[in-house]
Protein backbone atom coordinates (compact mmCIF):
# COMPACT_ATOMS: atom_id res chain seq x y z
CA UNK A 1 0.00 0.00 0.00
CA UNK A 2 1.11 3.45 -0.40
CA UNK A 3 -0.65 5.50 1.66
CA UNK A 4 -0.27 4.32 5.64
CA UNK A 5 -2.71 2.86 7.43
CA UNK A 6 -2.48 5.70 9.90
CA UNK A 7 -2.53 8.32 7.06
CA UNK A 8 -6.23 6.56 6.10
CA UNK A 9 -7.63 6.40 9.47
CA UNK A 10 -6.40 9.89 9.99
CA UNK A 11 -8.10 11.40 7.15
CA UNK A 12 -11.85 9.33 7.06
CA UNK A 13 -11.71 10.63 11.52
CA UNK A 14 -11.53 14.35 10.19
CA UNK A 15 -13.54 13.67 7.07
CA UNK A 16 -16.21 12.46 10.13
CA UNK A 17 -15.94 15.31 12.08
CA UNK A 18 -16.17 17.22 8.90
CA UNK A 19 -19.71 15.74 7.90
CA UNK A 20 -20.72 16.13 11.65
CA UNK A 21 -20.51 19.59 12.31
CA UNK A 22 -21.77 20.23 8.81
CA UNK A 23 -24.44 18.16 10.17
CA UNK A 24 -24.92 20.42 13.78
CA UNK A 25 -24.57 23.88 11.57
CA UNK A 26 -27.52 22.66 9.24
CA UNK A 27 -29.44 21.88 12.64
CA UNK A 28 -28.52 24.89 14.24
CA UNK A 29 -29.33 26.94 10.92
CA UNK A 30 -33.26 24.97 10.87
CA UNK A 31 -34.09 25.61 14.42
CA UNK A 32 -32.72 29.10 14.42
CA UNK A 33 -34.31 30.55 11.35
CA UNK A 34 -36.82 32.06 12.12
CA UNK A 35 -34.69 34.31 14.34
CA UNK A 36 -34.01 37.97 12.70
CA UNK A 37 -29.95 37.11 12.80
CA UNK A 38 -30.65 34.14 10.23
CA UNK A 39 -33.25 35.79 8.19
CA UNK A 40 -30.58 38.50 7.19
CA UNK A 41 -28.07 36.01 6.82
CA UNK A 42 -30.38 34.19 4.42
CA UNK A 43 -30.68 30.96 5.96
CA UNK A 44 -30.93 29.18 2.38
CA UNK A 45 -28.29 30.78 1.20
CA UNK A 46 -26.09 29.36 4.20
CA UNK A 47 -27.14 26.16 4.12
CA UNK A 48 -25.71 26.05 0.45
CA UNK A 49 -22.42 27.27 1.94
CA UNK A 50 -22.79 24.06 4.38
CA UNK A 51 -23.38 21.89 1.61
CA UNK A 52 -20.52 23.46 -0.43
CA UNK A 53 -18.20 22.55 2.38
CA UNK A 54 -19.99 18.96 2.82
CA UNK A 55 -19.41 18.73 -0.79
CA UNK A 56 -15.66 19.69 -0.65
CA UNK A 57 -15.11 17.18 1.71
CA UNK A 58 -16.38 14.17 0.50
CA UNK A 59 -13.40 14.90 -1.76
CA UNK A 60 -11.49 13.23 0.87
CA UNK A 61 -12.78 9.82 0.43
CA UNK A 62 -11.81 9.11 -2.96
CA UNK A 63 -8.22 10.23 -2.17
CA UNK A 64 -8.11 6.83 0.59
CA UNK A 65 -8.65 4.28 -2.60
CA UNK A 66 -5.20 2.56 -4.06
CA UNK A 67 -3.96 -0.26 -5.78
CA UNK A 68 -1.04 -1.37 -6.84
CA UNK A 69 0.22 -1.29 -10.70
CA UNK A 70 -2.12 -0.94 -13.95
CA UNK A 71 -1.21 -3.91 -15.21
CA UNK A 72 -1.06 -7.31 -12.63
CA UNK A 73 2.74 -7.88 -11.72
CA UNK A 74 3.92 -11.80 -11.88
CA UNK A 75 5.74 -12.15 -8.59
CA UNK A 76 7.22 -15.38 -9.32
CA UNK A 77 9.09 -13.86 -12.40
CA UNK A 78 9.29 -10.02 -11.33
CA UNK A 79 7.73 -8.22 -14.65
CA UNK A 80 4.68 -6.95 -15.67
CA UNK A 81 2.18 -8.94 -17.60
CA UNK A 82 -0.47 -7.60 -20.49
CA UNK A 83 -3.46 -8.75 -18.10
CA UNK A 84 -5.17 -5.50 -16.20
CA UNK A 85 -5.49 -5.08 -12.70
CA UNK A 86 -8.84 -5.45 -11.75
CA UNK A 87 -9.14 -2.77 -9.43
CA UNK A 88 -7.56 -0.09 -11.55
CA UNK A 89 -10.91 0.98 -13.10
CA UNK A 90 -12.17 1.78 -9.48
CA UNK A 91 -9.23 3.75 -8.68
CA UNK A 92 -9.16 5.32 -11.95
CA UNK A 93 -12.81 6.49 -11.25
CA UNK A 94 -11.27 7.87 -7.42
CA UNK A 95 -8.86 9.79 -9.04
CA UNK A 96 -11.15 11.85 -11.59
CA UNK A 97 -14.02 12.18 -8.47
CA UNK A 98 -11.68 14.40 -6.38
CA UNK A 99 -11.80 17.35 -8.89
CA UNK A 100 -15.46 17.23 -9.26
CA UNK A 101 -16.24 17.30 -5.62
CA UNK A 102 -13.89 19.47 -4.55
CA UNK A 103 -14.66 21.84 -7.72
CA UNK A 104 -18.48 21.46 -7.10
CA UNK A 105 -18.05 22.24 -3.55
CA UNK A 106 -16.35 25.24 -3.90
């Protein structure tokens, strides 16, 4: 693997805590809005900022999927064979997801 273990766990914990205050600040935007504070702040209007930021962050959970090489590597003689790694469309898909929900979110 190339990114640690540690690294992962790491990154989903603050991706939760991410998701969970964006979670409390949508609450706490709902049960507040009918306040005059909120109504000038436009309480749809932040609640798209909230999602924005959920949005952003869900960029972090394609970043945690790997695999190893494109094509499968034969151990036994040390090269690279013509068959594809099964797992490489997944990641493939990971890598062009970050963009878009980072991008989208911001």
């Amino acid at each position: 693997t190339y990114i640690s273990k540690a690294l992962s766990t790491v990154g989903y914990t603050l991706f939760s805590v991410l998701v969970i205050i964006c979670g409390v600040l949508a609450g706490w935007v709902y049960y507040y809005r009918k306040t005059r504070l909120l109504k000038v702040s436009q309480p749809f209007f932040l609640n798209m900022v909230i999602g924005g930021c959920l949005c952003s962050a869900f960029a972090i959970v394609p970043l945690g999927s790997q695999t190893e090489y494109r094509y499968v590597k034969d151990y036994l003689m040390g090269k690279m064979t013509c068959q594809q790694n099964p797992h490489i469309m997944g990641v493939d898909v990971a890598c062009m997801a970050v963009p878009w929900f980072y991008g989208v979110g911001f």
